[in-house]
PDB file of N, CA and C in Angstrom:
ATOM      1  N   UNK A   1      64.581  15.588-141.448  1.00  0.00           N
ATOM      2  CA  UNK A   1      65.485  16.668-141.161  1.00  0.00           C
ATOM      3  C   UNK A   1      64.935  17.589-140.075  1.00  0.00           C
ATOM      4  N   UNK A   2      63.376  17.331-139.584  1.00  0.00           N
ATOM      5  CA  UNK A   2      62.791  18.488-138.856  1.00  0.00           C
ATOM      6  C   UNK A   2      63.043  17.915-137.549  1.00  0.00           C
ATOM      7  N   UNK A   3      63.771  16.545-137.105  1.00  0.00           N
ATOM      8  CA  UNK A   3      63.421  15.909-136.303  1.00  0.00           C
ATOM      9  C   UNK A   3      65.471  15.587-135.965  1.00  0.00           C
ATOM     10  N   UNK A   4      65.557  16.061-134.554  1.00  0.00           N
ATOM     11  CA  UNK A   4      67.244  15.727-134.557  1.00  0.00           C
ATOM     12  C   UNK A   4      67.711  14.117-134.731  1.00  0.00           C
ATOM     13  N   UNK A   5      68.858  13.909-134.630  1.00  0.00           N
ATOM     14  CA  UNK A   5      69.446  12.668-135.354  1.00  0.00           C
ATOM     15  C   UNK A   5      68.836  11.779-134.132  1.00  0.00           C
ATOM     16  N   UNK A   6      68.320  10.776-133.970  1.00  0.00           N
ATOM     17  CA  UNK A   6      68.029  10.096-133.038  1.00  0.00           C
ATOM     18  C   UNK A   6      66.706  10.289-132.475  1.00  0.00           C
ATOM     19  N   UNK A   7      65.561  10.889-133.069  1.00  0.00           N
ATOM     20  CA  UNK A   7      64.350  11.184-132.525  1.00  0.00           C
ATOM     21  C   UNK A   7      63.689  10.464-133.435  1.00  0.00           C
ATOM     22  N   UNK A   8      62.215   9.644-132.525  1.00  0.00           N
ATOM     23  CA  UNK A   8      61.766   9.310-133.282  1.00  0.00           C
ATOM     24  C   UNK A   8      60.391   9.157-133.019  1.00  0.00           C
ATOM     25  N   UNK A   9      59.373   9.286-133.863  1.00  0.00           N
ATOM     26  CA  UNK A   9      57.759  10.094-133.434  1.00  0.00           C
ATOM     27  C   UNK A   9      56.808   9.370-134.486  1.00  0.00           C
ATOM     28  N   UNK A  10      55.872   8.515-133.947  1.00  0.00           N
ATOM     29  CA  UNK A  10      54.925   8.356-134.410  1.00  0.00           C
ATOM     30  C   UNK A  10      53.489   9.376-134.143  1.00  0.00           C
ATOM     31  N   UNK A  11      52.662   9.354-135.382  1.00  0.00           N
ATOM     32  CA  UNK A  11      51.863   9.780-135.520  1.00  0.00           C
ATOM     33  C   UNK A  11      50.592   9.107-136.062  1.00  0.00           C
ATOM     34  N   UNK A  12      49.380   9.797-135.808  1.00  0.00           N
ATOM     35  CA  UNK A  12      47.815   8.720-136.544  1.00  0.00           C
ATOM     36  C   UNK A  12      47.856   9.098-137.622  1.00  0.00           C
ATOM     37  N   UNK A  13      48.200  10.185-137.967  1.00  0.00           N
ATOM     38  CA  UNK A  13      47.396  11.049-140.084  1.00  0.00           C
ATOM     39  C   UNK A  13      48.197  12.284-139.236  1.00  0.00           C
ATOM     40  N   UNK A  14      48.000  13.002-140.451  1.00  0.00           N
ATOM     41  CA  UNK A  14      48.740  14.745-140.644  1.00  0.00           C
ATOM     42  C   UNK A  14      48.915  14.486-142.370  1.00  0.00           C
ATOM     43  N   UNK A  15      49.356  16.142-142.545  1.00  0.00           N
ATOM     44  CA  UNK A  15      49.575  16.182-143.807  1.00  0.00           C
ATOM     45  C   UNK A  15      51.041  16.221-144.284  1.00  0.00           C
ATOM     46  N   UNK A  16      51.451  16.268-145.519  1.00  0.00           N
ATOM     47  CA  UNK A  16      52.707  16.062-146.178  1.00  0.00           C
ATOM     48  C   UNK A  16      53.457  16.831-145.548  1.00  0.00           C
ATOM     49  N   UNK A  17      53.561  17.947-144.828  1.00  0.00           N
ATOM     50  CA  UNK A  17      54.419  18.764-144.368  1.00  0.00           C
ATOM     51  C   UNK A  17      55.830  19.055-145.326  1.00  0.00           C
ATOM     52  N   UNK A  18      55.260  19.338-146.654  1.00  0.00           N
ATOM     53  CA  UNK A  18      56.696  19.935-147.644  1.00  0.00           C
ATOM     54  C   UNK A  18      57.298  18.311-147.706  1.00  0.00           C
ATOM     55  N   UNK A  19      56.974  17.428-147.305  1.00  0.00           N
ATOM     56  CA  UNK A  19      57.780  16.298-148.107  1.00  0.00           C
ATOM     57  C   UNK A  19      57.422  15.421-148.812  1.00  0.00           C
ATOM     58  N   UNK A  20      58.467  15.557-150.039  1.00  0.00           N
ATOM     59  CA  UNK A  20      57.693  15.101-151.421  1.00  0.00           C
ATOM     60  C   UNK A  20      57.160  13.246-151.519  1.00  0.00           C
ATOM     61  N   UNK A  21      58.095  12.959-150.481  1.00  0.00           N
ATOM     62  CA  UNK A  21      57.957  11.475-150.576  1.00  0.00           C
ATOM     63  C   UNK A  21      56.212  10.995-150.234  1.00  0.00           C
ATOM     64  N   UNK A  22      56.174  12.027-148.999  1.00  0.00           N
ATOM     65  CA  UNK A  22      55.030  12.044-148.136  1.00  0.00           C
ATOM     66  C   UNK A  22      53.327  11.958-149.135  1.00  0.00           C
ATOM     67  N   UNK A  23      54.322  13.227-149.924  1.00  0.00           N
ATOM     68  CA  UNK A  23      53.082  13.904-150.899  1.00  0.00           C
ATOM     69  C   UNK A  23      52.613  12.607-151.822  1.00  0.00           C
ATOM     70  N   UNK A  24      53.673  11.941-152.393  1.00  0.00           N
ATOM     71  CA  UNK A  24      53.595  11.324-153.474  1.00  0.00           C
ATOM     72  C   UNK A  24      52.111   9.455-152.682  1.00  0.00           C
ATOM     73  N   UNK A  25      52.545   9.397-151.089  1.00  0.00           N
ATOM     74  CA  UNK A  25      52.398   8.836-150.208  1.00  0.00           C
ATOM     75  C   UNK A  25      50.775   9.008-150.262  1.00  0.00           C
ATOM     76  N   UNK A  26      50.188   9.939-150.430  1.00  0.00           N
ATOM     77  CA  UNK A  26      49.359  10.780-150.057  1.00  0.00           C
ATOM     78  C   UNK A  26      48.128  10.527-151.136  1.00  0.00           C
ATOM     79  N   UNK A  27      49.314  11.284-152.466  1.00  0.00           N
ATOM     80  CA  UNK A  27      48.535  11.582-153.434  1.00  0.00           C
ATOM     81  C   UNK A  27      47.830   9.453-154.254  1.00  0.00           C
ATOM     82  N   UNK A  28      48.673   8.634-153.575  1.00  0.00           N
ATOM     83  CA  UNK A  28      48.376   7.187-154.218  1.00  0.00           C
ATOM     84  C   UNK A  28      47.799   6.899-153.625  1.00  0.00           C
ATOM     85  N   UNK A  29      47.221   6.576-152.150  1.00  0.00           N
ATOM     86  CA  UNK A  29      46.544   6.349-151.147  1.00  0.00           C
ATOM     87  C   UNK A  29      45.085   7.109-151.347  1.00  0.00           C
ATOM     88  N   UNK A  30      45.052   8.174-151.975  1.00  0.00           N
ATOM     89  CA  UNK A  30      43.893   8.944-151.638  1.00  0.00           C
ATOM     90  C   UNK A  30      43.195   9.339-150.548  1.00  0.00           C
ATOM     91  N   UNK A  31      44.143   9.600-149.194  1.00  0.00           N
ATOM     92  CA  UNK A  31      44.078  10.178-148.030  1.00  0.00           C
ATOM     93  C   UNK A  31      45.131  10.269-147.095  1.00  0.00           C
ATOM     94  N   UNK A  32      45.181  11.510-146.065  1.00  0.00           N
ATOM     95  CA  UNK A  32      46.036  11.516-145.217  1.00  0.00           C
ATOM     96  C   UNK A  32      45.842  10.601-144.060  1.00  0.00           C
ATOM     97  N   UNK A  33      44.844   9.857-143.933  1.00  0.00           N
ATOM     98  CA  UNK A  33      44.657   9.551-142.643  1.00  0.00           C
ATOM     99  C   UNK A  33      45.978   8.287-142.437  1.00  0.00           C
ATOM    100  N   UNK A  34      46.127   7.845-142.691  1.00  0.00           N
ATOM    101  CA  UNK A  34      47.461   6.759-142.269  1.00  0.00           C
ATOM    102  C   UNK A  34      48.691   7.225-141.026  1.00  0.00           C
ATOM    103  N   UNK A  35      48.656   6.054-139.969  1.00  0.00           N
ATOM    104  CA  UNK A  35      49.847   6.361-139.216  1.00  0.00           C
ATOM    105  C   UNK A  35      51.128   7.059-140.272  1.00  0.00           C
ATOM    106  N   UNK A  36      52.090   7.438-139.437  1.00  0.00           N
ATOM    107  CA  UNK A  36      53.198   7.566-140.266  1.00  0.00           C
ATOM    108  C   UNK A  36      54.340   7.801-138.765  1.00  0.00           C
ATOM    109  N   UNK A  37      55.478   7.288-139.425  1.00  0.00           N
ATOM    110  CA  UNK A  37      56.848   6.916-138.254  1.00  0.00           C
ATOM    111  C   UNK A  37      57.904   8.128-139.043  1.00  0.00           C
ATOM    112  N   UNK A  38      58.188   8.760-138.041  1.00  0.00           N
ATOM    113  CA  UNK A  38      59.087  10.129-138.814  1.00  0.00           C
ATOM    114  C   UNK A  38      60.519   9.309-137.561  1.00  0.00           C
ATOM    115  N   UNK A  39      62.079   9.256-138.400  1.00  0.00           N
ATOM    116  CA  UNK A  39      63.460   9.454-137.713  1.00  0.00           C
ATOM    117  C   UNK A  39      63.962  10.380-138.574  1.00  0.00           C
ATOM    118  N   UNK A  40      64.426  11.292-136.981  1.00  0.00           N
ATOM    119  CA  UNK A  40      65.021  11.980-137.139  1.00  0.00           C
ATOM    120  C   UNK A  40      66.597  11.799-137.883  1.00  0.00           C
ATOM    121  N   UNK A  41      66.762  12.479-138.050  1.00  0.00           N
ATOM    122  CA  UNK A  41      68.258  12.192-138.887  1.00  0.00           C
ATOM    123  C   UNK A  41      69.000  14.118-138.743  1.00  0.00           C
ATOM    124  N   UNK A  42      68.459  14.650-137.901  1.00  0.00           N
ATOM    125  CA  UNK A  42      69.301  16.302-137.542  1.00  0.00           C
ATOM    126  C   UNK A  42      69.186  17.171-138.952  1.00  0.00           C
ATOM    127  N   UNK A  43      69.715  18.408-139.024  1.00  0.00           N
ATOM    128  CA  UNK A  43      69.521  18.987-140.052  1.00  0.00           C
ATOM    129  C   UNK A  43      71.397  19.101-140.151  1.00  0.00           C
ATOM    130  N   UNK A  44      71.424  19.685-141.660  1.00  0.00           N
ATOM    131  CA  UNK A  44      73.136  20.366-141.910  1.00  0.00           C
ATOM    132  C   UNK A  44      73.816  21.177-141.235  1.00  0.00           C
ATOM    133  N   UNK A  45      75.038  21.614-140.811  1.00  0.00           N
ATOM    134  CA  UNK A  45      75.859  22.043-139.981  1.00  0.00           C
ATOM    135  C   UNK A  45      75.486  23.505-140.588  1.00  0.00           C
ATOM    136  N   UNK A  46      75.266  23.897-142.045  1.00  0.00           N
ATOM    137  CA  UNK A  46      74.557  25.316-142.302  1.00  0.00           C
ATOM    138  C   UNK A  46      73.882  25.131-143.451  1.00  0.00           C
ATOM    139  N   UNK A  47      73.076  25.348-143.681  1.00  0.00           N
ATOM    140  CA  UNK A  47      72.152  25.413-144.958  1.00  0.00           C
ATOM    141  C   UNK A  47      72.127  26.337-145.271  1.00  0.00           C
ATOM    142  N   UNK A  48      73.287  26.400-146.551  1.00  0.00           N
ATOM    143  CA  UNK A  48      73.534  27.837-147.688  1.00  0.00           C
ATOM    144  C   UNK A  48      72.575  27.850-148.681  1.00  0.00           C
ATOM    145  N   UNK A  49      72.509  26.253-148.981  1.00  0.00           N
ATOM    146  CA  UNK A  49      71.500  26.595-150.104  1.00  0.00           C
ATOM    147  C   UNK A  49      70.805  25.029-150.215  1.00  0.00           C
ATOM    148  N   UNK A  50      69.858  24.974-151.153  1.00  0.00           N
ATOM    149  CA  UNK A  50      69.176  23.597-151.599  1.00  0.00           C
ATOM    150  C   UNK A  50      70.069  22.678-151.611  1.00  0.00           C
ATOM    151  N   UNK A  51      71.365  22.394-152.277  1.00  0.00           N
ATOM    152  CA  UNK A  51      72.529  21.669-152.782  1.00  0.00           C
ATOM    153  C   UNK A  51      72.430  21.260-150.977  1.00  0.00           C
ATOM    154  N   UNK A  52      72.950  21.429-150.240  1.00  0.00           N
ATOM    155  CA  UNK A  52      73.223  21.699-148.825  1.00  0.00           C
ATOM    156  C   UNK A  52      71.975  20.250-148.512  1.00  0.00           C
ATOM    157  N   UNK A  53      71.322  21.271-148.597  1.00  0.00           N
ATOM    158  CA  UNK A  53      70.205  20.284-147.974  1.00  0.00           C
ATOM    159  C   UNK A  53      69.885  18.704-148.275  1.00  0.00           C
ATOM    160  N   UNK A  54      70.073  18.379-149.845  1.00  0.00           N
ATOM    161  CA  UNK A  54      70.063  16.940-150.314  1.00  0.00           C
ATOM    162  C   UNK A  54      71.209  16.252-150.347  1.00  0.00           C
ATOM    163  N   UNK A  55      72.175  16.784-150.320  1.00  0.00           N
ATOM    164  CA  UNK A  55      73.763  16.016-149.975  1.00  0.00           C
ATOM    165  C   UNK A  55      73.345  15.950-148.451  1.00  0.00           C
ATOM    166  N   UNK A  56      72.921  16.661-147.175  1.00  0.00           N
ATOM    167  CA  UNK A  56      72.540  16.432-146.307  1.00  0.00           C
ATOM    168  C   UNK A  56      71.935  14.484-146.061  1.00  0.00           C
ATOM    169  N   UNK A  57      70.366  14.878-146.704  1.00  0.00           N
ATOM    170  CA  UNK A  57      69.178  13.863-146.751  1.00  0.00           C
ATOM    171  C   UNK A  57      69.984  13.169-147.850  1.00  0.00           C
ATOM    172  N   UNK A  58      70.867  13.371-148.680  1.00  0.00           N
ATOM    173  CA  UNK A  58      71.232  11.666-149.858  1.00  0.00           C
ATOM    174  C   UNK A  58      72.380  11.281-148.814  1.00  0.00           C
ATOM    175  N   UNK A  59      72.898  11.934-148.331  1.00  0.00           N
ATOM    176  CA  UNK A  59      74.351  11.734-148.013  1.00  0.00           C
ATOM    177  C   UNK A  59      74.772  10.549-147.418  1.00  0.00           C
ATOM    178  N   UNK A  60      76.230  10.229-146.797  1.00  0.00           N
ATOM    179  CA  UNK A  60      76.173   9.036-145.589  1.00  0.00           C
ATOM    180  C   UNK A  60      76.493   9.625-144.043  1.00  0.00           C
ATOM    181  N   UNK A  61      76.090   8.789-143.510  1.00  0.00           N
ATOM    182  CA  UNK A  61      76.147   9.710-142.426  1.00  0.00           C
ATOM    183  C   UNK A  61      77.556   8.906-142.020  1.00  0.00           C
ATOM    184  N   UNK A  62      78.196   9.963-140.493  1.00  0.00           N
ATOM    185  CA  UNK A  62      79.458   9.577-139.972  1.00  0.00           C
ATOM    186  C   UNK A  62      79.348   8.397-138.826  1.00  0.00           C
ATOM    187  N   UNK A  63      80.658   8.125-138.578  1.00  0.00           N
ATOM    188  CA  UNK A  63      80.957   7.088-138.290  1.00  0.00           C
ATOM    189  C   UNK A  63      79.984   6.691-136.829  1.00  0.00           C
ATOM    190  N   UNK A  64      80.068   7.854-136.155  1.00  0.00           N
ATOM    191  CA  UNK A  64      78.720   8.558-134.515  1.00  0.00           C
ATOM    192  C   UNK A  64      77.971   8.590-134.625  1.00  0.00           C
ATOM    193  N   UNK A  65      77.071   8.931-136.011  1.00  0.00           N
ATOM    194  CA  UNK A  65      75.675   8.548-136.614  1.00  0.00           C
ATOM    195  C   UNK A  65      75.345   7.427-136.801  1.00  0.00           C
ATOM    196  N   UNK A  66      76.029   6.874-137.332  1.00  0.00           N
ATOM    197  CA  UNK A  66      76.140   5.208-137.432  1.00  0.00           C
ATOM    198  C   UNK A  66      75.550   4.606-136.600  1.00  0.00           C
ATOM    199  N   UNK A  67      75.917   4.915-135.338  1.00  0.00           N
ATOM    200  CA  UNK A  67      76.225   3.768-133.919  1.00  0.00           C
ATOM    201  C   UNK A  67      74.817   4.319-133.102  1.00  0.00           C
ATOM    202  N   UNK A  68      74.845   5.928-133.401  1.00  0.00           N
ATOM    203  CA  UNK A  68      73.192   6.214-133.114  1.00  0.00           C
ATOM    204  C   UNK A  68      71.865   5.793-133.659  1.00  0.00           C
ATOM    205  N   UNK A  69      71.707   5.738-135.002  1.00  0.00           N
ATOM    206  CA  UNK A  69      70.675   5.213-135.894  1.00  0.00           C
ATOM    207  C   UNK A  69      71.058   3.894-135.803  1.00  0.00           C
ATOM    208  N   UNK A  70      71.860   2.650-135.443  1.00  0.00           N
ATOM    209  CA  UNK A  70      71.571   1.557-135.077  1.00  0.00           C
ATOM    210  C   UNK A  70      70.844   1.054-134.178  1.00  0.00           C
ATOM    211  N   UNK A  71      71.090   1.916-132.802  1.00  0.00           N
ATOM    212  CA  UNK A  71      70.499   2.147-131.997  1.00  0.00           C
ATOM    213  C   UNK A  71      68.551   2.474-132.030  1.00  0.00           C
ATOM    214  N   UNK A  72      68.562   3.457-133.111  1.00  0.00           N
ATOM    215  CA  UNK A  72      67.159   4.610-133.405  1.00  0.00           C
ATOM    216  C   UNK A  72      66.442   2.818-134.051  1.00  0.00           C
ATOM    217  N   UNK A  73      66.939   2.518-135.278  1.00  0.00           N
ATOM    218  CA  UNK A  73      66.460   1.432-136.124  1.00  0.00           C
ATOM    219  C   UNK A  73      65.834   0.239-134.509  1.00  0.00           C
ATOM    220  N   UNK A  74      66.927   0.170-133.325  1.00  0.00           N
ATOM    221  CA  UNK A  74      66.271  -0.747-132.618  1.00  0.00           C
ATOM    222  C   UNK A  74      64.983  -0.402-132.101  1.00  0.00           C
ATOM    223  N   UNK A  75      65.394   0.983-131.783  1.00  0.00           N
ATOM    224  CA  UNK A  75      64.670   1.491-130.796  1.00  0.00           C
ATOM    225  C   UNK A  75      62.779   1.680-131.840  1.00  0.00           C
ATOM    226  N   UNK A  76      63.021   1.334-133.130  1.00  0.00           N
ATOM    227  CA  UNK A  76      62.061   1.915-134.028  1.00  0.00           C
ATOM    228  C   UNK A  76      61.136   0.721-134.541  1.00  0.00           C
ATOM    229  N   UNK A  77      61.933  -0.244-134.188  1.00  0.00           N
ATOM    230  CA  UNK A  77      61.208  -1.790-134.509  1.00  0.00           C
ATOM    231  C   UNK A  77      60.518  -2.120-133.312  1.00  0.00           C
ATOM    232  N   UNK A  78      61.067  -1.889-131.838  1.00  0.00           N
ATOM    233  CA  UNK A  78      60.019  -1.756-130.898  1.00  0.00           C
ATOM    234  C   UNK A  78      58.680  -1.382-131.040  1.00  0.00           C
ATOM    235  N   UNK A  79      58.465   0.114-131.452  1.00  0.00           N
ATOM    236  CA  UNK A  79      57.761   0.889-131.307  1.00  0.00           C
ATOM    237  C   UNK A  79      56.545   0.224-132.221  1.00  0.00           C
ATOM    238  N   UNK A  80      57.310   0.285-133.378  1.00  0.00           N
ATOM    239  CA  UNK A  80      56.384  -0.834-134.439  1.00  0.00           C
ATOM    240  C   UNK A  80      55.646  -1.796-134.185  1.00  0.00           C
ATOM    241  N   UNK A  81      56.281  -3.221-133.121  1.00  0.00           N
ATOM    242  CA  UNK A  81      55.837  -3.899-132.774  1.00  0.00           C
ATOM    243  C   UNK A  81      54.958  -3.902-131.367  1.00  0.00           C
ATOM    244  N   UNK A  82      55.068  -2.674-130.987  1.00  0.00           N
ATOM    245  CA  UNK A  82      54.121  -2.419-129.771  1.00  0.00           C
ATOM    246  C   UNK A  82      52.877  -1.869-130.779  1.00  0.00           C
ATOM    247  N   UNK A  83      52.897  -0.863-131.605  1.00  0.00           N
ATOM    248  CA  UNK A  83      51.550  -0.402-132.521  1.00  0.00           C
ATOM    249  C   UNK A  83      51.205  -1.387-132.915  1.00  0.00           C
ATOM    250  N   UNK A  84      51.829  -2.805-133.462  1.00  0.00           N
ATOM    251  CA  UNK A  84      51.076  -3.759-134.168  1.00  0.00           C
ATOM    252  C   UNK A  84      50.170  -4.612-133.015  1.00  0.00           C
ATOM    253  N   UNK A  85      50.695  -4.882-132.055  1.00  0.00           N
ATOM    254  CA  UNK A  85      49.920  -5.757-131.312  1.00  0.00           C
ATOM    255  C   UNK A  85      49.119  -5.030-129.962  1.00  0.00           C
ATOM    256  N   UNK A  86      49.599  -3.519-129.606  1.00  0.00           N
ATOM    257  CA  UNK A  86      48.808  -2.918-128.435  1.00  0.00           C
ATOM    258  C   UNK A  86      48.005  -1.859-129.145  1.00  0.00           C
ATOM    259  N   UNK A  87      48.552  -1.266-130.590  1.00  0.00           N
ATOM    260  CA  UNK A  87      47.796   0.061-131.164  1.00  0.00           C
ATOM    261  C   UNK A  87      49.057   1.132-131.196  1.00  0.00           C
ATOM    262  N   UNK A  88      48.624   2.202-131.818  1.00  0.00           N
ATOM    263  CA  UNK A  88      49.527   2.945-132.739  1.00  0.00           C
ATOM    264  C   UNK A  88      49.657   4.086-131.123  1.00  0.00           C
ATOM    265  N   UNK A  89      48.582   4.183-130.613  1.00  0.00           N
ATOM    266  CA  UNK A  89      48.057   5.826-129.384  1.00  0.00           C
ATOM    267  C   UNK A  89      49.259   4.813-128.521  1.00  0.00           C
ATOM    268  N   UNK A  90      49.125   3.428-127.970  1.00  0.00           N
ATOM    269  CA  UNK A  90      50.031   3.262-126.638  1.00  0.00           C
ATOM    270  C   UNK A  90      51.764   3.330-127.681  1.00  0.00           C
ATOM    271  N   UNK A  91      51.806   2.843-128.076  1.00  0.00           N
ATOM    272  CA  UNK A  91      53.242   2.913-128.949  1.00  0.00           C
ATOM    273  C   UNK A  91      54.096   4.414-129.027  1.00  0.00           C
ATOM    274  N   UNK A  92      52.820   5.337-129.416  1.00  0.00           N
ATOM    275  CA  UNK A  92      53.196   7.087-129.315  1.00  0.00           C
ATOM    276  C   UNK A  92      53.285   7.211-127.947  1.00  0.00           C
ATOM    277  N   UNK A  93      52.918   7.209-126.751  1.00  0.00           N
ATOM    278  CA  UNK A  93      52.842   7.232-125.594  1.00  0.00           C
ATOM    279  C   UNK A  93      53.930   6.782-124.824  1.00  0.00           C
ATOM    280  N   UNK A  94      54.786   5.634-125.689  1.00  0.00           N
ATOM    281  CA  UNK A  94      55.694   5.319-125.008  1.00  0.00           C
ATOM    282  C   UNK A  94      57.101   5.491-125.792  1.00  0.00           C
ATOM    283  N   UNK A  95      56.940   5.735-126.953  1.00  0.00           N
ATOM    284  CA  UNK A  95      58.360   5.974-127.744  1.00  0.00           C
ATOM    285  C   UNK A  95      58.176   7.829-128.485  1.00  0.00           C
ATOM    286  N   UNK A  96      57.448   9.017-128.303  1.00  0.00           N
ATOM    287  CA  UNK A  96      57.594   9.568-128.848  1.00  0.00           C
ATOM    288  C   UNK A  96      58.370  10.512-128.177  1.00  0.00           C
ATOM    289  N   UNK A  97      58.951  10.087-126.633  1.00  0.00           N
ATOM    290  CA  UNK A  97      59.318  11.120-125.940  1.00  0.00           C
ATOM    291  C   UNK A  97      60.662  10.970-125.872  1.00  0.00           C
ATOM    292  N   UNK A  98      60.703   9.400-126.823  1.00  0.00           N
ATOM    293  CA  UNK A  98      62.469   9.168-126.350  1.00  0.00           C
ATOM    294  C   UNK A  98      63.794   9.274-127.761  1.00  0.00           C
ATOM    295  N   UNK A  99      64.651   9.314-127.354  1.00  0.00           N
ATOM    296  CA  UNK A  99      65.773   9.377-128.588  1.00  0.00           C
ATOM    297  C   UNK A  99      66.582   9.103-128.310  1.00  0.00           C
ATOM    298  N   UNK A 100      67.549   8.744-128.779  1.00  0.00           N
ATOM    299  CA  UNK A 100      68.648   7.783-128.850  1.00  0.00           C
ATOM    300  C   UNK A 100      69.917   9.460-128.803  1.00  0.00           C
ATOM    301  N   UNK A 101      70.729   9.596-128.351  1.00  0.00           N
ATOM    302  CA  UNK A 101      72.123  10.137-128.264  1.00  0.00           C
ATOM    303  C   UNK A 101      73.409   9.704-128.404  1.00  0.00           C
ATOM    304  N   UNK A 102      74.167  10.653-129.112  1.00  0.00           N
ATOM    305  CA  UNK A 102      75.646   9.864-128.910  1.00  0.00           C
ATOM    306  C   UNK A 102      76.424  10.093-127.872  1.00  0.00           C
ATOM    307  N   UNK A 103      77.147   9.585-127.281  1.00  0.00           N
ATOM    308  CA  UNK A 103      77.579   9.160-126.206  1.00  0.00           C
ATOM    309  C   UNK A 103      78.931   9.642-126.268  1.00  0.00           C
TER     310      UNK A 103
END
Protein backbone atom coordinates (compact mmCIF):
# COMPACT_ATOMS: atom_id res chain seq x y z
CA UNK A 1 0.00 0.00 0.00
CA UNK A 2 3.18 2.32 0.60
CA UNK A 3 4.13 1.72 -2.90
CA UNK A 4 1.58 3.15 -5.93
CA UNK A 5 -0.32 0.56 -8.06
CA UNK A 6 2.32 -0.50 -10.49
CA UNK A 7 5.65 0.08 -8.60
CA UNK A 8 7.83 -2.29 -7.97
CA UNK A 9 11.19 -2.39 -5.64
CA UNK A 10 13.47 -4.81 -4.66
CA UNK A 11 15.47 -4.75 -1.73
CA UNK A 12 18.71 -6.84 0.20
CA UNK A 13 17.16 -6.95 4.17
CA UNK A 14 15.23 -4.01 6.02
CA UNK A 15 12.87 -4.44 8.67
CA UNK A 16 9.04 -5.33 8.86
CA UNK A 17 8.01 -1.84 8.34
CA UNK A 18 4.35 -2.32 10.28
CA UNK A 19 3.67 -5.38 8.09
CA UNK A 20 2.39 -8.20 9.77
CA UNK A 21 3.02 -10.66 7.04
CA UNK A 22 6.64 -9.32 6.95
CA UNK A 23 6.85 -9.64 10.80
CA UNK A 24 5.56 -13.08 10.93
CA UNK A 25 8.43 -13.52 7.79
CA UNK A 26 10.92 -12.34 10.12
CA UNK A 27 10.00 -13.67 13.30
CA UNK A 28 10.36 -17.73 11.46
CA UNK A 29 13.48 -17.02 9.66
CA UNK A 30 15.25 -15.60 12.63
CA UNK A 31 16.57 -12.57 10.72
CA UNK A 32 15.95 -9.61 8.62
CA UNK A 33 18.60 -10.03 6.34
CA UNK A 34 16.67 -11.65 3.27
CA UNK A 35 16.01 -9.91 -0.15
CA UNK A 36 12.42 -8.96 -0.24
CA UNK A 37 10.21 -7.79 -3.63
CA UNK A 38 7.56 -5.10 -2.44
CA UNK A 39 4.30 -4.34 -5.54
CA UNK A 40 2.86 -1.70 -5.23
CA UNK A 41 -0.82 -1.96 -5.33
CA UNK A 42 -1.66 2.31 -4.44
CA UNK A 43 -3.35 3.17 -1.28
CA UNK A 44 -7.56 3.86 -0.82
CA UNK A 45 -9.30 6.74 -2.44
CA UNK A 46 -9.64 7.93 1.59
CA UNK A 47 -8.75 6.16 4.57
CA UNK A 48 -11.53 6.86 7.22
CA UNK A 49 -10.68 4.19 9.12
CA UNK A 50 -8.92 0.53 9.53
CA UNK A 51 -12.15 -1.16 7.79
CA UNK A 52 -10.97 1.16 4.73
CA UNK A 53 -7.74 -0.02 4.68
CA UNK A 54 -8.24 -4.07 4.52
CA UNK A 55 -11.22 -4.04 2.12
CA UNK A 56 -8.52 -1.88 0.33
CA UNK A 57 -5.43 -4.77 0.70
CA UNK A 58 -8.36 -7.95 0.73
CA UNK A 59 -10.28 -6.37 -1.91
CA UNK A 60 -10.42 -6.95 -5.93
CA UNK A 61 -9.05 -4.66 -7.75
CA UNK A 62 -10.83 -2.88 -11.02
CA UNK A 63 -11.05 -3.75 -14.25
CA UNK A 64 -7.56 -0.83 -15.08
CA UNK A 65 -5.83 -2.49 -12.26
CA UNK A 66 -6.18 -5.60 -13.76
CA UNK A 67 -4.46 -4.83 -17.06
CA UNK A 68 -1.75 -2.88 -14.90
CA UNK A 69 -0.66 -5.64 -12.39
CA UNK A 70 -0.60 -8.04 -15.41
CA UNK A 71 1.67 -6.03 -16.76
CA UNK A 72 3.64 -5.33 -12.91
CA UNK A 73 3.44 -9.55 -12.47
CA UNK A 74 5.49 -9.43 -16.05
CA UNK A 75 7.43 -6.86 -15.37
CA UNK A 76 8.20 -8.71 -11.71
CA UNK A 77 9.22 -12.15 -13.06
CA UNK A 78 11.91 -10.33 -15.04
CA UNK A 79 13.36 -8.75 -12.27
CA UNK A 80 13.38 -12.11 -10.43
CA UNK A 81 15.02 -13.79 -13.06
CA UNK A 82 17.70 -11.21 -13.57
CA UNK A 83 18.45 -11.49 -9.37
CA UNK A 84 18.56 -15.22 -9.88
CA UNK A 85 21.14 -15.47 -12.48
CA UNK A 86 23.06 -11.75 -12.42
CA UNK A 87 22.31 -10.97 -8.39
CA UNK A 88 19.69 -9.19 -6.45
CA UNK A 89 22.13 -5.23 -6.53
CA UNK A 90 21.98 -5.50 -10.77
CA UNK A 91 18.15 -6.53 -10.77
CA UNK A 92 17.48 -3.32 -8.17
CA UNK A 93 19.46 -1.21 -10.53
CA UNK A 94 17.47 -1.99 -13.28
CA UNK A 95 13.79 -2.53 -12.19
CA UNK A 96 13.49 -0.32 -9.07
CA UNK A 97 13.09 2.83 -11.00
CA UNK A 98 10.39 1.52 -13.21
CA UNK A 99 6.43 1.00 -13.00
CA UNK A 100 3.99 0.01 -14.99
CA UNK A 101 0.89 2.83 -15.63
CA UNK A 102 -2.47 2.82 -16.90
CA UNK A 103 -2.85 4.05 -20.05
Amino acid sequence: MDLPLGKVRLRLSGSAGGHNGMKSAIAHLGTQQFPRLRIGIGSPKAIAADKDTVSHVLGKFSKAETVVLDEVIHLTMEAVELSLRQGIEKAMSLYNNRSISAE
